[in-house]
N, C-alpha and C. Protein backbone atom coordinates (compact mmCIF):
# COMPACT_ATOMS: atom_id res chain seq x y z
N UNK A 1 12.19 -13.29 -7.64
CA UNK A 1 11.87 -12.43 -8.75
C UNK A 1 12.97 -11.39 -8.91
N UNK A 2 13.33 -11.16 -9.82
CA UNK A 2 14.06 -10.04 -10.32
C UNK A 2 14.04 -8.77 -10.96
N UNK A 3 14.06 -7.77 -9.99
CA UNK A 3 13.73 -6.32 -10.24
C UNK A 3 14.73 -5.77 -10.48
N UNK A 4 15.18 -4.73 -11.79
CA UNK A 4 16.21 -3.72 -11.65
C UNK A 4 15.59 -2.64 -12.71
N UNK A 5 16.56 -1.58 -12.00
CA UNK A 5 16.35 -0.54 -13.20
C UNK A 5 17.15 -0.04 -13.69
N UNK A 6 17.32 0.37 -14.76
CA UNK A 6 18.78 1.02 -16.09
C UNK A 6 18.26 2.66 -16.26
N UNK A 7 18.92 3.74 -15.66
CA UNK A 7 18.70 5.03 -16.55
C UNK A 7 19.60 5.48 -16.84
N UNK A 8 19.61 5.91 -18.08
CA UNK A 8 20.86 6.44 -19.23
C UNK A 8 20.16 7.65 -19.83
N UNK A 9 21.45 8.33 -20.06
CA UNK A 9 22.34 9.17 -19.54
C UNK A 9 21.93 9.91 -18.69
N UNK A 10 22.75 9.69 -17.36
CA UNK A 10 22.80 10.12 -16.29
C UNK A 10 23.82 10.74 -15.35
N UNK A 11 24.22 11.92 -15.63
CA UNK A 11 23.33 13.35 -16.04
C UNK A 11 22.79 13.19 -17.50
N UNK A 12 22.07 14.24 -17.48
CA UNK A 12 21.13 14.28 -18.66
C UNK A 12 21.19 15.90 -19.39
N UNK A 13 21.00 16.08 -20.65
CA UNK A 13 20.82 18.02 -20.83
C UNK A 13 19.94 17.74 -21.39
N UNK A 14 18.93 16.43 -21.94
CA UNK A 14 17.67 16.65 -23.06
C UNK A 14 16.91 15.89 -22.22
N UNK A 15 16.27 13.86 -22.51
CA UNK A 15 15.60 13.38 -21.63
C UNK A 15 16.63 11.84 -21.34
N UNK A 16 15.73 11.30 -20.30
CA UNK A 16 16.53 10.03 -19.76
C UNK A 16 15.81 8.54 -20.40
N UNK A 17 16.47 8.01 -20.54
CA UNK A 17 16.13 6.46 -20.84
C UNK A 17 16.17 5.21 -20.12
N UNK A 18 14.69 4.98 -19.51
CA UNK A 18 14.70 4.15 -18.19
C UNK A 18 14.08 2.82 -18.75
N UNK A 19 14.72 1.94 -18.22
CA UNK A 19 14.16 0.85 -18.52
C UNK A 19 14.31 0.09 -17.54
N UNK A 20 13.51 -1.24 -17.35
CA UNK A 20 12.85 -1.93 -16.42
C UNK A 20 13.19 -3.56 -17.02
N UNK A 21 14.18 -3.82 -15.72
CA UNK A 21 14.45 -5.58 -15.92
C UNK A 21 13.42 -6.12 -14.71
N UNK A 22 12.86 -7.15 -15.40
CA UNK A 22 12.00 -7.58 -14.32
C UNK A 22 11.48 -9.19 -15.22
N UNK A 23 11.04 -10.13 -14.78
CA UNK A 23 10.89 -11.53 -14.83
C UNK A 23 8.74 -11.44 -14.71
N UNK A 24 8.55 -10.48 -14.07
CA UNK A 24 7.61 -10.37 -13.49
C UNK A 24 6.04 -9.45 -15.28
N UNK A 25 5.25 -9.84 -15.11
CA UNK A 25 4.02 -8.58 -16.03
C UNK A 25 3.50 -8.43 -15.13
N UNK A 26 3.55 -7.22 -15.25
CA UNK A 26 2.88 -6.79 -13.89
C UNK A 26 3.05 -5.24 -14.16
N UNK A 27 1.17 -4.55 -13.87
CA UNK A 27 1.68 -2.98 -13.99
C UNK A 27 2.48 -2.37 -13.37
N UNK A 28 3.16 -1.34 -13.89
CA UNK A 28 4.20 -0.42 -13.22
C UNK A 28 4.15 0.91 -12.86
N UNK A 29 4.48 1.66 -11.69
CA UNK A 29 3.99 2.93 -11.68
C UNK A 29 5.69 3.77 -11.74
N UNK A 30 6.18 4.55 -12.56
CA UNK A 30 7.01 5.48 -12.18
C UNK A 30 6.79 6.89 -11.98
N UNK A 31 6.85 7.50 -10.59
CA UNK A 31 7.06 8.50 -10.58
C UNK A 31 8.47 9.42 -10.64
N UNK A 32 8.35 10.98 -10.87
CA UNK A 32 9.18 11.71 -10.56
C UNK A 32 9.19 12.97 -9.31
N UNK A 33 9.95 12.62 -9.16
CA UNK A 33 9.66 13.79 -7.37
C UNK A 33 11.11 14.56 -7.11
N UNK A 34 10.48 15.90 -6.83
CA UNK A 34 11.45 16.81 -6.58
C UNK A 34 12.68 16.66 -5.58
N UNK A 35 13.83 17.60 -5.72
CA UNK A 35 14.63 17.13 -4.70
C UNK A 35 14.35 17.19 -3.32
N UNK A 36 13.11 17.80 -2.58
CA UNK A 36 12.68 17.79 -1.68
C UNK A 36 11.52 16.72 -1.53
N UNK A 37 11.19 15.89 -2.64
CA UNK A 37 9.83 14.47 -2.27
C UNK A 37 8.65 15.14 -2.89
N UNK A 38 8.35 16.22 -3.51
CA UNK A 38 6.63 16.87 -3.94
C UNK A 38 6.89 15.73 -5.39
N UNK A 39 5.59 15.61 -5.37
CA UNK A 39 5.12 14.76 -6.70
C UNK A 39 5.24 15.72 -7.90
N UNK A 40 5.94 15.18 -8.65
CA UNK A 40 5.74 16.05 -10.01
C UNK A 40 5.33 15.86 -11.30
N UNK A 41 5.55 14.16 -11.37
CA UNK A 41 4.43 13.84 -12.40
C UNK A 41 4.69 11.96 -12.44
N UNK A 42 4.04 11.84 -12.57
CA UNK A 42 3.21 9.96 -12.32
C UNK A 42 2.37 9.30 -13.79
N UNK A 43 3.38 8.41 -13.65
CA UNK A 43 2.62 7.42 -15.34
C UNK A 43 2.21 6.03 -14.50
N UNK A 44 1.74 5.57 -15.33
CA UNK A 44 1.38 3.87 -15.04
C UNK A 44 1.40 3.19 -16.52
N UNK A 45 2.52 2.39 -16.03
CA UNK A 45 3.14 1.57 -17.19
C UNK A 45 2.11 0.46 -17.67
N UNK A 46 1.79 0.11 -18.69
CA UNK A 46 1.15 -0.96 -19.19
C UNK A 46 1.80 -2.25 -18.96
N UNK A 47 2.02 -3.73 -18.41
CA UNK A 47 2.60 -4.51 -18.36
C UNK A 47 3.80 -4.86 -18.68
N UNK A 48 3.53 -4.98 -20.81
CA UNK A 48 4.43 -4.82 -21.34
C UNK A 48 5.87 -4.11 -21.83
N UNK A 49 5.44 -2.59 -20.93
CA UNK A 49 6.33 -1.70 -21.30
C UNK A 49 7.31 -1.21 -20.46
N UNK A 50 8.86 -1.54 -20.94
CA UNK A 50 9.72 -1.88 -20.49
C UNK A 50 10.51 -0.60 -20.73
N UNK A 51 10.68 -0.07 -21.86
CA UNK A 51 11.65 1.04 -21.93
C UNK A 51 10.97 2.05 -22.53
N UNK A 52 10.95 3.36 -21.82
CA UNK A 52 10.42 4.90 -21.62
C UNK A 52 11.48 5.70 -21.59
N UNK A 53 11.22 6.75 -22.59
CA UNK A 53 11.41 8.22 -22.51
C UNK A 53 10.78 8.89 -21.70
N UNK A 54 11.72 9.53 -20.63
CA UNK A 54 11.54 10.66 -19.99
C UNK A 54 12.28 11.97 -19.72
N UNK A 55 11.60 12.50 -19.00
CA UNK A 55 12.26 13.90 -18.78
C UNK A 55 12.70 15.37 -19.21
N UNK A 56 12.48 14.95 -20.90
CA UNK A 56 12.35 16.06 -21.79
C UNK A 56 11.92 17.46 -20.87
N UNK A 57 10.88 17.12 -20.56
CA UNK A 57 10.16 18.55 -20.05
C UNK A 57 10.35 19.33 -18.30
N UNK A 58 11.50 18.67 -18.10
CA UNK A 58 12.05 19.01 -16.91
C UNK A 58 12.96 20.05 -17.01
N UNK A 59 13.29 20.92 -16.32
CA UNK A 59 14.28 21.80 -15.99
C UNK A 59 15.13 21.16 -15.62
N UNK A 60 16.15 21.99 -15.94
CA UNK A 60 17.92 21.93 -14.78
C UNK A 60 17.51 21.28 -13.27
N UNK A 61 18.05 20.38 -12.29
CA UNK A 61 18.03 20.48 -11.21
C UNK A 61 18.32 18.64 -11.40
N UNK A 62 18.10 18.12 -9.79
CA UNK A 62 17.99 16.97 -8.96
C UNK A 62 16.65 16.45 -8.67
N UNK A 63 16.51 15.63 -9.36
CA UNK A 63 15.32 14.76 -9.24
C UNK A 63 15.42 13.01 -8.35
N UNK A 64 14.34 12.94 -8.60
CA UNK A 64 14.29 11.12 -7.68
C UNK A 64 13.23 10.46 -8.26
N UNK A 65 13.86 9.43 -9.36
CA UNK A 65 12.82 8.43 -9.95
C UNK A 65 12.69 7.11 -8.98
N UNK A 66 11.15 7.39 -9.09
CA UNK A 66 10.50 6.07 -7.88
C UNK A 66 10.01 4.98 -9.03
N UNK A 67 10.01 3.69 -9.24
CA UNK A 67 9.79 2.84 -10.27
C UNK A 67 9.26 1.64 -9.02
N UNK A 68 8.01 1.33 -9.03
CA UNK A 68 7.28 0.43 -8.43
C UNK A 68 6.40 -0.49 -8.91
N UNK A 69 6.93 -1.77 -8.53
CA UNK A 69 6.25 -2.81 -9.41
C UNK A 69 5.64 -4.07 -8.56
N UNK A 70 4.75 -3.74 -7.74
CA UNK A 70 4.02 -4.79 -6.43
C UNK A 70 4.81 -4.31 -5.53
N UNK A 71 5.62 -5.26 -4.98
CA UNK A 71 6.45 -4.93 -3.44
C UNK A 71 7.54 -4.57 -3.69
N UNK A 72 8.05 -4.29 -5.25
CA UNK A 72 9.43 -4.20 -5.80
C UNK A 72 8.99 -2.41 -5.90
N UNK A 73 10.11 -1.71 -4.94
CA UNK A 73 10.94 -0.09 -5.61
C UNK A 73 12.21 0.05 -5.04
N UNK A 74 12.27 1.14 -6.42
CA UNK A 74 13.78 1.62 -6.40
C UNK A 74 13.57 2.73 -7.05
N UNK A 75 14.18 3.39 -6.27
CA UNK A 75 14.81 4.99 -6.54
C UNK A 75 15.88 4.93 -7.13
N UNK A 76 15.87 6.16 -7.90
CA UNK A 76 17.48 6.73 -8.64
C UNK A 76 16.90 8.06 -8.67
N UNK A 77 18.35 8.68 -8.36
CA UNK A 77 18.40 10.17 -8.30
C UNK A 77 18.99 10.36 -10.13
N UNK A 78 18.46 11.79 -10.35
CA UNK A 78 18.63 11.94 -11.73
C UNK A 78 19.51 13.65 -11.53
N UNK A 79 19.77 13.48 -12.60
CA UNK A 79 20.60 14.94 -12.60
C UNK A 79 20.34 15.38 -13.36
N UNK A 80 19.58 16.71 -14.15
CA UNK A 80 19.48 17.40 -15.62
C UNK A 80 20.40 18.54 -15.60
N UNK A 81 20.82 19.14 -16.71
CA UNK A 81 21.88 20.19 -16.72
C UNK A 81 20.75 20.82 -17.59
């Protein structure tokens, strides 16, 4: 099976554009977590949905997007200005 993830533009000064390659339907959970790991906010993707807007409502700093899909994650660190 084939899992990946795309986020653009990265750094960011407004929100990020994540999208999800995958072979697989299957719900998806992405979280966002601080540069120290605290939860900061958690969606659950509908099957179908592949590419999301995020981040708008974040401050300046270093973040860590968790994108989990069954036994498939991957992190990416994010940067906002």
């Amino acid at each position: 099976m084939n899992f990946d993830v795309k986020i653009s533009p990265n750094p960011s000064v407004s929100d990020f554009k994540l999208q999800i390659l995958t072979s697989v339907i299957a719900k998806t959970t992405v979280k966002i977590l601080g540069s120290h790991g605290g939860l900061i906010k958690e969606m659950i993707l509908s099957p179908y949905q592949k590419n999301i807007s995020l981040g708008s409502d974040l401050n300046a700093g270093t973040y860590i997007v968790e994108v989990r899909q069954g036994n498939n994650c991957k992190k990416t660190k994010l940067q906002k200005y």
